[in-house]
Protein backbone atom coordinates (compact mmCIF):
# COMPACT_ATOMS: atom_id res chain seq x y z
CA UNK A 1 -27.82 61.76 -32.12
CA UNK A 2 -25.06 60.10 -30.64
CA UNK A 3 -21.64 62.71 -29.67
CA UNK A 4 -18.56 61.68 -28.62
CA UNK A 5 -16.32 64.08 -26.65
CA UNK A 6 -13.26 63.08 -25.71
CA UNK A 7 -10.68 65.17 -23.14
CA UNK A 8 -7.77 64.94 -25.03
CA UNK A 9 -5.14 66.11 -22.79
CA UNK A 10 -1.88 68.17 -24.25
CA UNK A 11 1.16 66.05 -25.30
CA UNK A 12 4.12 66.82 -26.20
CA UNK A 13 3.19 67.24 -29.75
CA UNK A 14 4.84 66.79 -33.27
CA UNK A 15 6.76 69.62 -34.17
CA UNK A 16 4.93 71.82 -36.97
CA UNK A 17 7.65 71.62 -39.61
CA UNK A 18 7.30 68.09 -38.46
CA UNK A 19 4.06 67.75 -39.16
CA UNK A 20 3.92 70.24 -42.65
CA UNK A 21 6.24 67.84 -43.79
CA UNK A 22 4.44 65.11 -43.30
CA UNK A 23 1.42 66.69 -45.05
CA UNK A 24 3.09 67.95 -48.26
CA UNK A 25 2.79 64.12 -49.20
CA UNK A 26 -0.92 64.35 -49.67
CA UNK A 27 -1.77 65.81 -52.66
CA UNK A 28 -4.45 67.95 -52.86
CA UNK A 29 -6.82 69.57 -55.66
CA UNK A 30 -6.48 73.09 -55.45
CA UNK A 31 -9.30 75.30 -54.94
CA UNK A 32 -10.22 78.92 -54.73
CA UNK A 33 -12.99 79.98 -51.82
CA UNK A 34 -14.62 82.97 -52.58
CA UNK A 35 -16.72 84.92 -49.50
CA UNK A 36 -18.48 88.45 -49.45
CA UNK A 37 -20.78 90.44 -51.87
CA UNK A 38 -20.42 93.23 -54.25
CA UNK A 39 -17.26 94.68 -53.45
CA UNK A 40 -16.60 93.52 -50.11
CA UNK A 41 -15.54 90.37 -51.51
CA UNK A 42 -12.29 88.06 -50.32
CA UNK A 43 -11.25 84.98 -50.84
CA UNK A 44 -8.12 82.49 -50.48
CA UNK A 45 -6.61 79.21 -52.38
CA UNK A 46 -7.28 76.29 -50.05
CA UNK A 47 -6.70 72.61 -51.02
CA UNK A 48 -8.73 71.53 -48.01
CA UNK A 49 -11.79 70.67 -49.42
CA UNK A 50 -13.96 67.50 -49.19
CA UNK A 51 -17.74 66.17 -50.14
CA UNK A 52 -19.47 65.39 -46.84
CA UNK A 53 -22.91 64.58 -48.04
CA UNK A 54 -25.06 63.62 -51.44
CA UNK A 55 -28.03 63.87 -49.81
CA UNK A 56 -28.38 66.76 -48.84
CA UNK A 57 -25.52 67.71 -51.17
CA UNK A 58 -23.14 69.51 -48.22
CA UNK A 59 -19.47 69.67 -48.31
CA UNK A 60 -16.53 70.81 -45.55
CA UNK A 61 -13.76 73.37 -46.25
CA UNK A 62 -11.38 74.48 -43.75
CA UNK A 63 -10.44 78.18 -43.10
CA UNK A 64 -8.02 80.22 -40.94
CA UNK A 65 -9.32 82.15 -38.55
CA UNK A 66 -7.01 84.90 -38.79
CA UNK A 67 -7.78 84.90 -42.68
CA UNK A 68 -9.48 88.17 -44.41
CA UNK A 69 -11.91 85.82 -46.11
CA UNK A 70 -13.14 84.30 -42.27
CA UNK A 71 -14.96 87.76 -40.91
CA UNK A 72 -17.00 87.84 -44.49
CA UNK A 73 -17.93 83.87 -44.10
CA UNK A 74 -19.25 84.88 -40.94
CA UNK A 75 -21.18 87.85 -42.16
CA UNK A 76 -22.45 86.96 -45.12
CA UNK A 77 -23.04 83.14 -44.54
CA UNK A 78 -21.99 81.88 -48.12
CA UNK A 79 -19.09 80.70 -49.66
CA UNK A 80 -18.23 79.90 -52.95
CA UNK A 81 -15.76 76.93 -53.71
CA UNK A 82 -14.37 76.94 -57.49
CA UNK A 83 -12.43 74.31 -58.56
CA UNK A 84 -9.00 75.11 -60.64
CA UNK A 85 -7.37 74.06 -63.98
CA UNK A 86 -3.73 73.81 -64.08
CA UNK A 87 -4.28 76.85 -66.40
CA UNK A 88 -5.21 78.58 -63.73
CA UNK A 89 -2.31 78.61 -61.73
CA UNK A 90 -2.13 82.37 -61.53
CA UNK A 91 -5.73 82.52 -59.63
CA UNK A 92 -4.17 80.40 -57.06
CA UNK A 93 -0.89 82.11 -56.40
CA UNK A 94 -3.21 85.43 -56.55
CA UNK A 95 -5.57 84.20 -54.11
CA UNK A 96 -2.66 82.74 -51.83
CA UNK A 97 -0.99 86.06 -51.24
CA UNK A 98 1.60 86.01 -54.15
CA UNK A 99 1.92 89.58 -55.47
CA UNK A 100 0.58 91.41 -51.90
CA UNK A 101 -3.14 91.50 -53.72
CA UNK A 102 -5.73 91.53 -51.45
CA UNK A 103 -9.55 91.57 -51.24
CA UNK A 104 -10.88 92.51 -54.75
CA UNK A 105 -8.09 93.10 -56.36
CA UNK A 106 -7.72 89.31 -56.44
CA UNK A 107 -10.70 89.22 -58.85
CA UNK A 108 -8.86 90.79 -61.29
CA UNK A 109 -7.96 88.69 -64.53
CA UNK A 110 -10.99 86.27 -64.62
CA UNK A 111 -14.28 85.84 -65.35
CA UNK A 112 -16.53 85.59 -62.26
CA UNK A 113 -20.61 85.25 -62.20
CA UNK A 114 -23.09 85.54 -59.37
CA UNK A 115 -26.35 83.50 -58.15
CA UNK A 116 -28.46 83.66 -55.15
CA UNK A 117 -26.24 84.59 -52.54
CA UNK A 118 -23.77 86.98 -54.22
CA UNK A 119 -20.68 85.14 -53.51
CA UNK A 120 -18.33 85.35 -56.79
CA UNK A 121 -18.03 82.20 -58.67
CA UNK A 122 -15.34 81.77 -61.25
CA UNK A 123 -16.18 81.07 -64.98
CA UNK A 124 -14.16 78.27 -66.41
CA UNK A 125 -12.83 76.36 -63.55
CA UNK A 126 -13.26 72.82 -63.72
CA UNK A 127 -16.36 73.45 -61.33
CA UNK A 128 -17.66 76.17 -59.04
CA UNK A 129 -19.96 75.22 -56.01
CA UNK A 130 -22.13 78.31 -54.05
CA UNK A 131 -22.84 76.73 -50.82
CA UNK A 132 -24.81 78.57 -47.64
CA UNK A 133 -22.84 77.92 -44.12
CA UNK A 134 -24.60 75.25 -41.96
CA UNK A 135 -22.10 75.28 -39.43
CA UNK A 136 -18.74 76.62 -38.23
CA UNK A 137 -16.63 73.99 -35.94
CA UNK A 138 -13.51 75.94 -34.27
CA UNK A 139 -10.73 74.38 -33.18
CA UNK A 140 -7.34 75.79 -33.15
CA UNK A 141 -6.39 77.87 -35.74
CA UNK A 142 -9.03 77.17 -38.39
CA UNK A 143 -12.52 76.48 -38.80
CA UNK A 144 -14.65 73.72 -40.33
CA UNK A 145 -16.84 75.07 -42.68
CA UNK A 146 -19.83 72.83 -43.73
CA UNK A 147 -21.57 74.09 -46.30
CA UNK A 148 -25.16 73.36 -47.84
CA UNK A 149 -24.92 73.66 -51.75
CA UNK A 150 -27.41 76.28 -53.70
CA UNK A 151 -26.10 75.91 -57.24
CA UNK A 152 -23.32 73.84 -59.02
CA UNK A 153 -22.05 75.47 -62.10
CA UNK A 154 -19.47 72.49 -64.19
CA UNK A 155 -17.38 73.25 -66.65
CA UNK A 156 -15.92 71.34 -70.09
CA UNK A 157 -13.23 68.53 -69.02
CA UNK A 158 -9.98 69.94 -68.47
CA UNK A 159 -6.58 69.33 -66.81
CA UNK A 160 -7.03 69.83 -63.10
CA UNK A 161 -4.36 71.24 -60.72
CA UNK A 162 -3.15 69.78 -57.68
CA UNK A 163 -0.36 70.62 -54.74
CA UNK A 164 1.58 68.22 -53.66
CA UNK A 165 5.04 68.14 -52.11
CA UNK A 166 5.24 71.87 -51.91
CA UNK A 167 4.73 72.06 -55.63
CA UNK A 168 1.41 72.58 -58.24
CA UNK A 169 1.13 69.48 -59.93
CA UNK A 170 -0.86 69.58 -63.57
CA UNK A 171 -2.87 66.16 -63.64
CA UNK A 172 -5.07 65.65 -67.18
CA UNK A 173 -6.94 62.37 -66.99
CA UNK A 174 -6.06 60.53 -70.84
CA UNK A 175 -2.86 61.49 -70.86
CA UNK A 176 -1.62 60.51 -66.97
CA UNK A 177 -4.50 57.64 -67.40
CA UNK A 178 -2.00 56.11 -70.39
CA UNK A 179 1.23 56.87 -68.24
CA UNK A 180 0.33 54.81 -65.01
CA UNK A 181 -0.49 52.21 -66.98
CA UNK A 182 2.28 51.64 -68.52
CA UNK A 183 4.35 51.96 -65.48
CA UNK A 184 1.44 49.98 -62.74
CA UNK A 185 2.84 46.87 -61.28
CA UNK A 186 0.10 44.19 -62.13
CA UNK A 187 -2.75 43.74 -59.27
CA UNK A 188 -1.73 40.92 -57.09
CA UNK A 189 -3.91 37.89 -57.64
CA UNK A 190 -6.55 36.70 -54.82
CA UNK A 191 -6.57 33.72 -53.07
CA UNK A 192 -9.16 31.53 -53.10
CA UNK A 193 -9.75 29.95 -49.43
């Protein structure tokens, strides 16, 4: 296997409202990661997740170390990533801080199931992935989390919810399908050479 480490040597750097700006114009599905077992159970709302691998079927989320859900991730080795409807908007304020809940408490309100390893996984989201930790990158002030998945549980069609410049975003495939088309400059034509 072929690694490439580079010295990258401190710069000046982009200033971090600099830099949060510039990432508010990615928009991003909005997911819930769930950590722990029975009732030492966490978890936070995260739109930092991305498919790594079919085969194997691995993925990569991205956590704050300082985080309450990071010290159960470690421990317990599992992770749970469930994927929200714009109907469930509430989970994801709960699970990012709104309302002071922490730990199980943020539970509270929805249906949640669990498979091999424990973690909770939430009933009705557009999907729910239980995935065992295969390795924890640190750098900074998060870690990359790639996970191995154990179980995929998908759920009926719905409208899926997004963040994007500072905002949730409701996205529902027919209806913003018919919108962009109507508004979709036509494709530029290719050039035969």
């Amino acid at each position: 296997m072929n690694l490439a480490v580079r010295n990258i040597k401190p710069a000046d750097g982009v200033p971090s409202a600099e830099f949060r700006g510039a990432m508010r114009a990615l928009a991003g599905g909005v997911s819930v990661i769930s950590v722990g077992r029975g009732n030492d159970i966490s978890g936070m709302t995260v739109t930092s997740v991305t498919s790594l691998s079919v085969e194997p079927a691995t993925l990569l989320v991205s956590v704050n170390r300082l985080s309450s859900s990071f010290p159960l991730l470690q421990r317990y080795g599992a992770f749970g990533v469930n994927i929200l409807t714009a109907e469930q908007l509430d989970i994801a304020e709960r699970f990012a801080g709104k309302g002071g809940l922490k730990g199980t408490e943020r539970f509270a309100g929805a249906e949640w199931v669990t498979r091999a390893t424990g973690v909770p996984l939430l009933v009705g989201g557009l999907a729910s992935i239980e995935c065992d930790v295969e390795e924890v990158i640190e750098r900074h002030s998060h870690a990359i989390i790639i996970g191995r998945v154990r179980s995929v549980l998908i759920a009926v069609p719905s409208t899926a919810l997004t963040y994007w410049n500072g905002q949730y975003v409701a996205i529902d495939q027919n209806e913003d399908a018919l919108r962009l088309a109507e508004v979709s400059l036509p494709s530029p034509r290719l050039r035969e050479v």
